[in-house]
N, C-alpha and C. Protein backbone atom coordinates (compact mmCIF):
# COMPACT_ATOMS: atom_id res chain seq x y z
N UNK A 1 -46.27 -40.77 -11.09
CA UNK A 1 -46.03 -39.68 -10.18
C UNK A 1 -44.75 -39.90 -9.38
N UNK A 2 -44.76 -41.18 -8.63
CA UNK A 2 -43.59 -41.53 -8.28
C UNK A 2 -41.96 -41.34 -9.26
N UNK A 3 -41.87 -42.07 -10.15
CA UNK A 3 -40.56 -41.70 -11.16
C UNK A 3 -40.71 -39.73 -11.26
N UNK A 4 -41.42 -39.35 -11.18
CA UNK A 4 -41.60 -37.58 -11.16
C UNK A 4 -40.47 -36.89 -10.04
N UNK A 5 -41.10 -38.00 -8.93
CA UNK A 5 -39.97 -37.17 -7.63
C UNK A 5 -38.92 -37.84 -7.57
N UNK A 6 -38.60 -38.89 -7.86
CA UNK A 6 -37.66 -39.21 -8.14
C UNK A 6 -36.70 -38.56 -8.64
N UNK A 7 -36.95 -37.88 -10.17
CA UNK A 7 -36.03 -37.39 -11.09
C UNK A 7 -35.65 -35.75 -10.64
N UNK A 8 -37.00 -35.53 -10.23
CA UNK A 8 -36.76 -33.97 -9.34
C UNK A 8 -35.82 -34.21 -8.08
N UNK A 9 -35.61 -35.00 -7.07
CA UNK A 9 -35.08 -35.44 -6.55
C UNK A 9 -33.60 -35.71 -6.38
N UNK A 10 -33.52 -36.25 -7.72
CA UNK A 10 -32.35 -36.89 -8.27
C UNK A 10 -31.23 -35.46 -8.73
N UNK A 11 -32.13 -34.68 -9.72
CA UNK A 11 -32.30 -33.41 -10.36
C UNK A 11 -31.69 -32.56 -9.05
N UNK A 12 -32.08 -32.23 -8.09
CA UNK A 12 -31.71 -31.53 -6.81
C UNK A 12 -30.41 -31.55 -6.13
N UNK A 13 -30.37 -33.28 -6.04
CA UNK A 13 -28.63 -33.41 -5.37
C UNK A 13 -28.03 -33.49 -6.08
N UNK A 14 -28.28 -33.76 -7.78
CA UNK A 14 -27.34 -33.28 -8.39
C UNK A 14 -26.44 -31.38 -9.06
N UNK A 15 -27.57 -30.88 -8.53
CA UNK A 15 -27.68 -29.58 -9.14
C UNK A 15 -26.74 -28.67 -7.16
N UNK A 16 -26.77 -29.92 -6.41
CA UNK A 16 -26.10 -29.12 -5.14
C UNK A 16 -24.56 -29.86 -5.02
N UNK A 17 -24.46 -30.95 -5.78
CA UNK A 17 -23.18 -31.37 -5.73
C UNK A 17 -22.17 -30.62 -6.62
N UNK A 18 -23.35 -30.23 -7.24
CA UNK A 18 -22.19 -29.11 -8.24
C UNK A 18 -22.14 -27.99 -7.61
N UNK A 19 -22.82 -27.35 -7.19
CA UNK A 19 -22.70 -26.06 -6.53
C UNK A 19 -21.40 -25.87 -5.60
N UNK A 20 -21.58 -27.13 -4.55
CA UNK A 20 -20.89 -27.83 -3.71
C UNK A 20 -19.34 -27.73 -4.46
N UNK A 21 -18.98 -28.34 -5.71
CA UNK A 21 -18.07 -28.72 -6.31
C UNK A 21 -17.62 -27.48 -6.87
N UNK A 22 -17.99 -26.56 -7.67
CA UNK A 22 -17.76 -25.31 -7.97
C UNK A 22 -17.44 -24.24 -6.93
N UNK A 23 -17.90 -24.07 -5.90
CA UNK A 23 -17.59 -23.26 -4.98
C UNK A 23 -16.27 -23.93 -3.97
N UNK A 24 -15.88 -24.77 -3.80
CA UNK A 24 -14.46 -25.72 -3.21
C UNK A 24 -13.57 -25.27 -4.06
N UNK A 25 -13.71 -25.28 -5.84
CA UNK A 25 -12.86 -25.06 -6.70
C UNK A 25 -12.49 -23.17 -6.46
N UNK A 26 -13.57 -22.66 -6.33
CA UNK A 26 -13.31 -21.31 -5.79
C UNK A 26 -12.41 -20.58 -4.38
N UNK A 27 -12.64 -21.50 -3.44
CA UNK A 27 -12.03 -20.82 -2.59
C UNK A 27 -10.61 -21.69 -2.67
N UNK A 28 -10.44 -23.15 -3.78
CA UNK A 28 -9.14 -23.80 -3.35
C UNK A 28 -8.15 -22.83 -4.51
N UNK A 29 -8.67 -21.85 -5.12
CA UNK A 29 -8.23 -20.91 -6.22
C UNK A 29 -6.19 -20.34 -5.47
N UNK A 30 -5.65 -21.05 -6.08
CA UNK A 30 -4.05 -20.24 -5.95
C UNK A 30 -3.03 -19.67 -7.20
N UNK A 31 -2.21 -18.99 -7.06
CA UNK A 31 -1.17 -18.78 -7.60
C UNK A 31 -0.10 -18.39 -7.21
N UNK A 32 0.93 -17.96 -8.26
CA UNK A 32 1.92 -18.18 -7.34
C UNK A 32 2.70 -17.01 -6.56
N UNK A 33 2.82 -16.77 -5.55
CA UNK A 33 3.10 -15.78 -4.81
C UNK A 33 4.35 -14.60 -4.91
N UNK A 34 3.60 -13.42 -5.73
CA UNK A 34 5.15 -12.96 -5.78
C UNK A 34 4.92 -11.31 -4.87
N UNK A 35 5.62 -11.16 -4.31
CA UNK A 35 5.83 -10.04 -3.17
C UNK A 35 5.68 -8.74 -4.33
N UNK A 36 5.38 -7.84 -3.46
CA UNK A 36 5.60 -6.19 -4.24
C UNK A 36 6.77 -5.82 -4.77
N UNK A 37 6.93 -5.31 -5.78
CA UNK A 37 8.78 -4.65 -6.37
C UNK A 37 9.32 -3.98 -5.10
N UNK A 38 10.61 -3.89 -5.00
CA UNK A 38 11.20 -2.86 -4.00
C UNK A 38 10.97 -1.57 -4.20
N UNK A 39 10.75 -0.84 -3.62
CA UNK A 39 10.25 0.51 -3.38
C UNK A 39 11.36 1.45 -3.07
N UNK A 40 11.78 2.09 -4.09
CA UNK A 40 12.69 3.25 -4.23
C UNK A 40 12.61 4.28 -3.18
N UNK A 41 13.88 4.65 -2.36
CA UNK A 41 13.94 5.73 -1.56
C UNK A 41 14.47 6.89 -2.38
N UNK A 42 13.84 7.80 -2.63
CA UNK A 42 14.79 9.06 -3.26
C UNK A 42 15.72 10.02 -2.22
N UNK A 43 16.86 9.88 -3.03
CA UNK A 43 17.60 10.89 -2.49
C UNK A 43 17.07 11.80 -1.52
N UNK A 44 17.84 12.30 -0.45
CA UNK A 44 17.11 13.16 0.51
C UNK A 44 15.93 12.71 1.86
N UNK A 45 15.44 11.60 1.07
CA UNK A 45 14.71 10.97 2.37
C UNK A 45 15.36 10.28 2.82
N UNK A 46 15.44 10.71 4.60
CA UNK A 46 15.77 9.89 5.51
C UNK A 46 15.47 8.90 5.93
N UNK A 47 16.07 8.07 6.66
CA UNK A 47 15.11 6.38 7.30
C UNK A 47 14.22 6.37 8.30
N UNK A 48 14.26 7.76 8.93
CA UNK A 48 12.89 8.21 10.22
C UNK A 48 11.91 8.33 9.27
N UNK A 49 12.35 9.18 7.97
CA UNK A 49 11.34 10.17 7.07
C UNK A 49 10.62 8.19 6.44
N UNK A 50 11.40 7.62 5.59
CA UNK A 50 11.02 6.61 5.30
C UNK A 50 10.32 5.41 6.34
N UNK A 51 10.55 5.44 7.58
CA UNK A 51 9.70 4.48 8.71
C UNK A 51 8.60 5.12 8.68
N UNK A 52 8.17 6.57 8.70
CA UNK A 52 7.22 7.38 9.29
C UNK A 52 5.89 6.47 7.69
N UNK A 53 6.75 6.79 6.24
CA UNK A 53 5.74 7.21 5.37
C UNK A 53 5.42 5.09 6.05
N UNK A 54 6.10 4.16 6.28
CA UNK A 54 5.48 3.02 6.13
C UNK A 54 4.81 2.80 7.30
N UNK A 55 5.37 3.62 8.60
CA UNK A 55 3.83 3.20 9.44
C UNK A 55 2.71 4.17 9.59
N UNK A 56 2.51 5.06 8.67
CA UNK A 56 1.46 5.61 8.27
C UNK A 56 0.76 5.00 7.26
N UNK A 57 1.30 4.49 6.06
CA UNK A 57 0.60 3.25 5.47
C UNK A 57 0.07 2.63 6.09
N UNK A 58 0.91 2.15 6.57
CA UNK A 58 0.05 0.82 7.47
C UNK A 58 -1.04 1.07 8.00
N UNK A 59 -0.77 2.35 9.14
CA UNK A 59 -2.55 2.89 9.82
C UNK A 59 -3.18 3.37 8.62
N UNK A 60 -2.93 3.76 7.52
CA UNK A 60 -4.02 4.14 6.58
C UNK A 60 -4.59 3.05 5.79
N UNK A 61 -4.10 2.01 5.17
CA UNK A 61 -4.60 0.63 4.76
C UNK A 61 -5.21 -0.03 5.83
N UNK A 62 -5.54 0.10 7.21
CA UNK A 62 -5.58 -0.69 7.94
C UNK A 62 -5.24 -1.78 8.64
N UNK A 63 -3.61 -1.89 8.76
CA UNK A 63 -2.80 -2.74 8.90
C UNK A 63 -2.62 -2.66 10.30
N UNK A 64 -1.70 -3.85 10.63
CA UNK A 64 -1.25 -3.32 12.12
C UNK A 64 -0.07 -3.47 12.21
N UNK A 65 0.93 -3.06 12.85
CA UNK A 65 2.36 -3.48 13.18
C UNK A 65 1.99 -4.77 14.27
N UNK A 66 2.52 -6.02 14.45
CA UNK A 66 2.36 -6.88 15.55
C UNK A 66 4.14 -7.05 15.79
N UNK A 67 5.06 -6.64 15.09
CA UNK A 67 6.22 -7.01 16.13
C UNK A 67 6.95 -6.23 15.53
N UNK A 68 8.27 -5.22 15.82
CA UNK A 68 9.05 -4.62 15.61
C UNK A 68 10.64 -5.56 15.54
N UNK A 69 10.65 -6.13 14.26
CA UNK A 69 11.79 -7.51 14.08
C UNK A 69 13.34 -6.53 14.76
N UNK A 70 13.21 -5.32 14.05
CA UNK A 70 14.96 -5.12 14.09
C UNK A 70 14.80 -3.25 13.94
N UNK A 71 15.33 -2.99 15.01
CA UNK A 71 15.38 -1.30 14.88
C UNK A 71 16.41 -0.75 13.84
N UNK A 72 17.43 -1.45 13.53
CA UNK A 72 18.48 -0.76 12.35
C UNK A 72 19.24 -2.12 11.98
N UNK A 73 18.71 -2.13 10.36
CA UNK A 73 17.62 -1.86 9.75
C UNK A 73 16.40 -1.39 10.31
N UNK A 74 15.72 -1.04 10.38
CA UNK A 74 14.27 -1.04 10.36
C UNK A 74 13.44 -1.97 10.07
N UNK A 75 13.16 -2.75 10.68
CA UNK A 75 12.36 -4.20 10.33
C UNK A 75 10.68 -4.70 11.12
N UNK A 76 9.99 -4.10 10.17
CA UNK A 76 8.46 -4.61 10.82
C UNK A 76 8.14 -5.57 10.39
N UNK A 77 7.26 -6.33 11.20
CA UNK A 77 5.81 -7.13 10.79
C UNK A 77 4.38 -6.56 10.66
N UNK A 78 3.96 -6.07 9.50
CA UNK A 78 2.70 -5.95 9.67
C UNK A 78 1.77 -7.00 8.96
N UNK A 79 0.71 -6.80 9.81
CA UNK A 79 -0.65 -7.58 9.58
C UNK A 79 -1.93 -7.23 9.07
N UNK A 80 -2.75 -8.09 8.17
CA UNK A 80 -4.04 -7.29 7.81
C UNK A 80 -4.77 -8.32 7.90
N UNK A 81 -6.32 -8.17 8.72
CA UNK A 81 -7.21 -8.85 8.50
C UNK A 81 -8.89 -8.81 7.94
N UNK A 82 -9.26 -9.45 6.98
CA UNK A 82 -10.40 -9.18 6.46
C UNK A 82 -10.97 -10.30 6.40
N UNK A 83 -11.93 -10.30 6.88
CA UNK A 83 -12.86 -11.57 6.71
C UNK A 83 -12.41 -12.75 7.74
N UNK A 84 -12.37 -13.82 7.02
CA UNK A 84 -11.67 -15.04 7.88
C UNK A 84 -10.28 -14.97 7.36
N UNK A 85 -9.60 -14.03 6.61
CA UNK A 85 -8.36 -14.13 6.19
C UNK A 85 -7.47 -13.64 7.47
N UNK A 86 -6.10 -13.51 7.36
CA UNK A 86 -5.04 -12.87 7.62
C UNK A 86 -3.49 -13.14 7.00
N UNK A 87 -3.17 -12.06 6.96
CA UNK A 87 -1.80 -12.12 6.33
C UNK A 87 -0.87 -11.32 6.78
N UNK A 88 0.14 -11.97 7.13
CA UNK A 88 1.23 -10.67 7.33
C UNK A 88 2.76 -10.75 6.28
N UNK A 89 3.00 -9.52 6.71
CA UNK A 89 4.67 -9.22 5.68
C UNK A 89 5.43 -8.88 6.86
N UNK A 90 7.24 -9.04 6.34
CA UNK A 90 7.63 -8.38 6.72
C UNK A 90 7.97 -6.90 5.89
N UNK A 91 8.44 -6.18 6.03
CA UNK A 91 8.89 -4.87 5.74
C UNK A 91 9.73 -4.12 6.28
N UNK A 92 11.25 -4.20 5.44
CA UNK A 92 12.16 -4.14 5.93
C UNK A 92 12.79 -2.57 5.04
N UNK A 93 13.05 -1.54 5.88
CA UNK A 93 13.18 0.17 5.21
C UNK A 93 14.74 0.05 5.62
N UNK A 94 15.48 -0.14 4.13
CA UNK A 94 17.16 -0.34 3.59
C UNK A 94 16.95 1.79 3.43
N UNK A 95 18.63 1.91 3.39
CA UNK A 95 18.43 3.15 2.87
C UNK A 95 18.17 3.23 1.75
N UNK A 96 18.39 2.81 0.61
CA UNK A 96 17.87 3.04 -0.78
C UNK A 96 16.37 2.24 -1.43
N UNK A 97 15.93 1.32 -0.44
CA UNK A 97 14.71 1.12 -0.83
C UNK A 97 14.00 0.19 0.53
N UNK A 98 12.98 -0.31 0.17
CA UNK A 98 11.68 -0.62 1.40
C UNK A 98 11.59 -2.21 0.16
N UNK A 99 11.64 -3.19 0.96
CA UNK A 99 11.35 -4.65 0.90
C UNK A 99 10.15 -4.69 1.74
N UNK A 100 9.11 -5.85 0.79
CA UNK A 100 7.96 -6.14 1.32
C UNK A 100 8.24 -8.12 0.76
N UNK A 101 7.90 -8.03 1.78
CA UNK A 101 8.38 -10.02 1.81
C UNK A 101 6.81 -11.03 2.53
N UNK A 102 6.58 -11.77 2.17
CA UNK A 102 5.53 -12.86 2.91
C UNK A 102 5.94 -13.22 4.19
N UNK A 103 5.18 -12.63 4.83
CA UNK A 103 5.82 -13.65 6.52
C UNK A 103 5.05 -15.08 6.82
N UNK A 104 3.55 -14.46 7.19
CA UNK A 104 2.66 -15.72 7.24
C UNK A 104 1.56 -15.58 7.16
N UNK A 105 0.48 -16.42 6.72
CA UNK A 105 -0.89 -16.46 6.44
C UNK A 105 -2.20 -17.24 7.29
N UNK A 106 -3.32 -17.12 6.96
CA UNK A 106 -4.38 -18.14 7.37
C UNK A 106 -5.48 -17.89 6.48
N UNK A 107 -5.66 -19.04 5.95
CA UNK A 107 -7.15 -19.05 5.13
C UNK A 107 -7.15 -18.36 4.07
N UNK A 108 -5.69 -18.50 3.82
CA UNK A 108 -5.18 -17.91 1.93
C UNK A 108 -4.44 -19.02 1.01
N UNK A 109 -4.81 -20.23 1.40
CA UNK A 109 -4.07 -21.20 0.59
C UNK A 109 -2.69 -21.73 -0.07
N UNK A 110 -1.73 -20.95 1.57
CA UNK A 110 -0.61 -20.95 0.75
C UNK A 110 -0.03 -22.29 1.04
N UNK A 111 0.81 -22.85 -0.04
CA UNK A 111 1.55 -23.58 0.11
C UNK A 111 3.02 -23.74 -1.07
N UNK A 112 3.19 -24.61 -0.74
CA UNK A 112 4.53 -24.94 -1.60
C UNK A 112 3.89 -25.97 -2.80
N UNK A 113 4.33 -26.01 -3.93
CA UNK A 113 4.53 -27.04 -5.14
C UNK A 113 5.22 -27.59 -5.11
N UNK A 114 4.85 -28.71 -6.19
CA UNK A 114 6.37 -29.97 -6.50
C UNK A 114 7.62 -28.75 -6.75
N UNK A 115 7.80 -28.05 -7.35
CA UNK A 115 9.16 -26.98 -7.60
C UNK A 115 9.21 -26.02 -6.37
N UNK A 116 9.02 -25.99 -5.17
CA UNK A 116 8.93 -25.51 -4.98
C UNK A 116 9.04 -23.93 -4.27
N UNK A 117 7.72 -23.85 -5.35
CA UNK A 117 7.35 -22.74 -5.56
C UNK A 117 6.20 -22.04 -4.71
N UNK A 118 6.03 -21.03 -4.03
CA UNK A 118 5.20 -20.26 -3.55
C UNK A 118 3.98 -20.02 -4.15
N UNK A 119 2.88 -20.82 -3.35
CA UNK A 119 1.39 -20.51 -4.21
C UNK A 119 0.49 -19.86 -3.11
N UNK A 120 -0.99 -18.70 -3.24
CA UNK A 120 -1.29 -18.34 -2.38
C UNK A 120 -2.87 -17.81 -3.23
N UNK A 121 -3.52 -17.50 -2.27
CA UNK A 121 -4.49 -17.03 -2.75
C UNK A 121 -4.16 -15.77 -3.80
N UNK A 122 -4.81 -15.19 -4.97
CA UNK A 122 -4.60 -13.80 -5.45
C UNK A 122 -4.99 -12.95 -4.55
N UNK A 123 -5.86 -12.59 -3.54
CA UNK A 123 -5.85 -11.47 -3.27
C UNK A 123 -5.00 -11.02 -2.33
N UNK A 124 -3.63 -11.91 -1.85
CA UNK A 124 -2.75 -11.89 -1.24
C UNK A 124 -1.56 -10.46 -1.79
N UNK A 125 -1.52 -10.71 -3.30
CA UNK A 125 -1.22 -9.52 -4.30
C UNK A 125 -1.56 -8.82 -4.45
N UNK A 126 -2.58 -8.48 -3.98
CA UNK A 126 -3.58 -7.28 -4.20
C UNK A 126 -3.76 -6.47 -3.09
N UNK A 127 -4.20 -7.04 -1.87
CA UNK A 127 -3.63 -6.29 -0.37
C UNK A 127 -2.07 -5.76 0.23
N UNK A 128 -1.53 -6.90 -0.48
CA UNK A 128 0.19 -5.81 -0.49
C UNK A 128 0.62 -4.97 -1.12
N UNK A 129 0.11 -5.50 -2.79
CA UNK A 129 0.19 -4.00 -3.94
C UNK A 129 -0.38 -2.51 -3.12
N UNK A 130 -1.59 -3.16 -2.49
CA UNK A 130 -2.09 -1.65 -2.15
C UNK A 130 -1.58 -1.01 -0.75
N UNK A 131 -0.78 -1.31 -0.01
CA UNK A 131 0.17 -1.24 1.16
C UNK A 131 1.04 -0.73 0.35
N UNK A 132 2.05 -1.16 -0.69
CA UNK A 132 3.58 -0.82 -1.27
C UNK A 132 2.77 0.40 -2.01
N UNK A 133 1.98 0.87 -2.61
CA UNK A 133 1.45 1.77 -3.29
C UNK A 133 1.28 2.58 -2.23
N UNK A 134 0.61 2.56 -1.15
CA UNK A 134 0.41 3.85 -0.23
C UNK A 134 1.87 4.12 0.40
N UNK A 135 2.82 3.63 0.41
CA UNK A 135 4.07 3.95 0.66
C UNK A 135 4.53 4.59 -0.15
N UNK A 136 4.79 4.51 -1.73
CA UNK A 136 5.14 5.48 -2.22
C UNK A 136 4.22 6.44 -2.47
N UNK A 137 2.94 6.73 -1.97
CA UNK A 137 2.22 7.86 -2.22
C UNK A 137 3.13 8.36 -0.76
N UNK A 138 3.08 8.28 0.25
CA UNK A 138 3.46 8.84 1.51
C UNK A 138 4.91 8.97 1.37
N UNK A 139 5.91 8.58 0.64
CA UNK A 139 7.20 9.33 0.40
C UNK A 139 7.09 10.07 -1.03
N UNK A 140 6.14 9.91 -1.31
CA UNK A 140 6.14 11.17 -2.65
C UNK A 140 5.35 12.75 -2.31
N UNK A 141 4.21 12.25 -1.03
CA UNK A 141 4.23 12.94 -0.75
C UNK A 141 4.31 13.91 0.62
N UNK A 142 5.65 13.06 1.49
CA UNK A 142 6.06 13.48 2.54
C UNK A 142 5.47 13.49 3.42
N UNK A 143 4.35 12.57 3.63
CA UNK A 143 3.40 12.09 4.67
C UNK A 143 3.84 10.69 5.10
């Protein structure tokens, strides 16, 4: 009976060291960080018309502006937070296009490599894709 609980026992912390071990490998999950494409201004839109469509993005993704870098250029910081994450960009509105760049993070794994190279959590790509995407919905469609 004894060797029984033992092996159940045994059976247990081994079946939580993995759990343990698999889920570390999950959240230590990176790659490598590449910003949104530049975002085309078309002809005719202005740089008020173009600030307006990106800080309406922003309030529509749920972002926030936390610092206004440079009035001309046009240069924001915005921020997004979900969960225990946060991340911010800058976003800088040129006349012919809108730059979205990494400013800084927490609890997205970024760091540098031996080359280094920019590594970060994925869904770091995925919350800015969908920021640079509501920008060109809002200069396409004049919102």
């Amino acid at each position: 009976m004894l060797v029984c609980a033992k092996r159940l026992y045994m059976r247990s912390i081994l079946i939580l060291l993995s759990s343990i071990l698999i889920s570390t490998q999950v959240w230590a999950r990176t790659t490598q960080l590449i910003d949104p494409s530049p975002i085309e201004i078309s002809a005719g839109i202005t740089p008020e018309q173009a600030g307006m469509a990106v800080s309406n993005a922003i309030a529509q993704k749920n972002w926030t502006v936390t610092r206004l870098v440079s009035s001309a250029p046009r240069i924001v910081e915005a921020e997004y937070r979900i969960r225990a994450h946060t991340l911010a960009v800058t976003i800088e509105v040129q006349p012919s296009n809108i730059k979205m760049s990494y400013a800084r993070s927490d609890n997205l794994n970024y760091k540098l490599n031996r080359n280094k190279e920019a590594l970060i959590h994925p869904s770091y790509m995925i919350w800015t894709q969908h920021l640079a995407d509501q920008i060109r919905i809002n200069l396409a469609t004049g919102s």
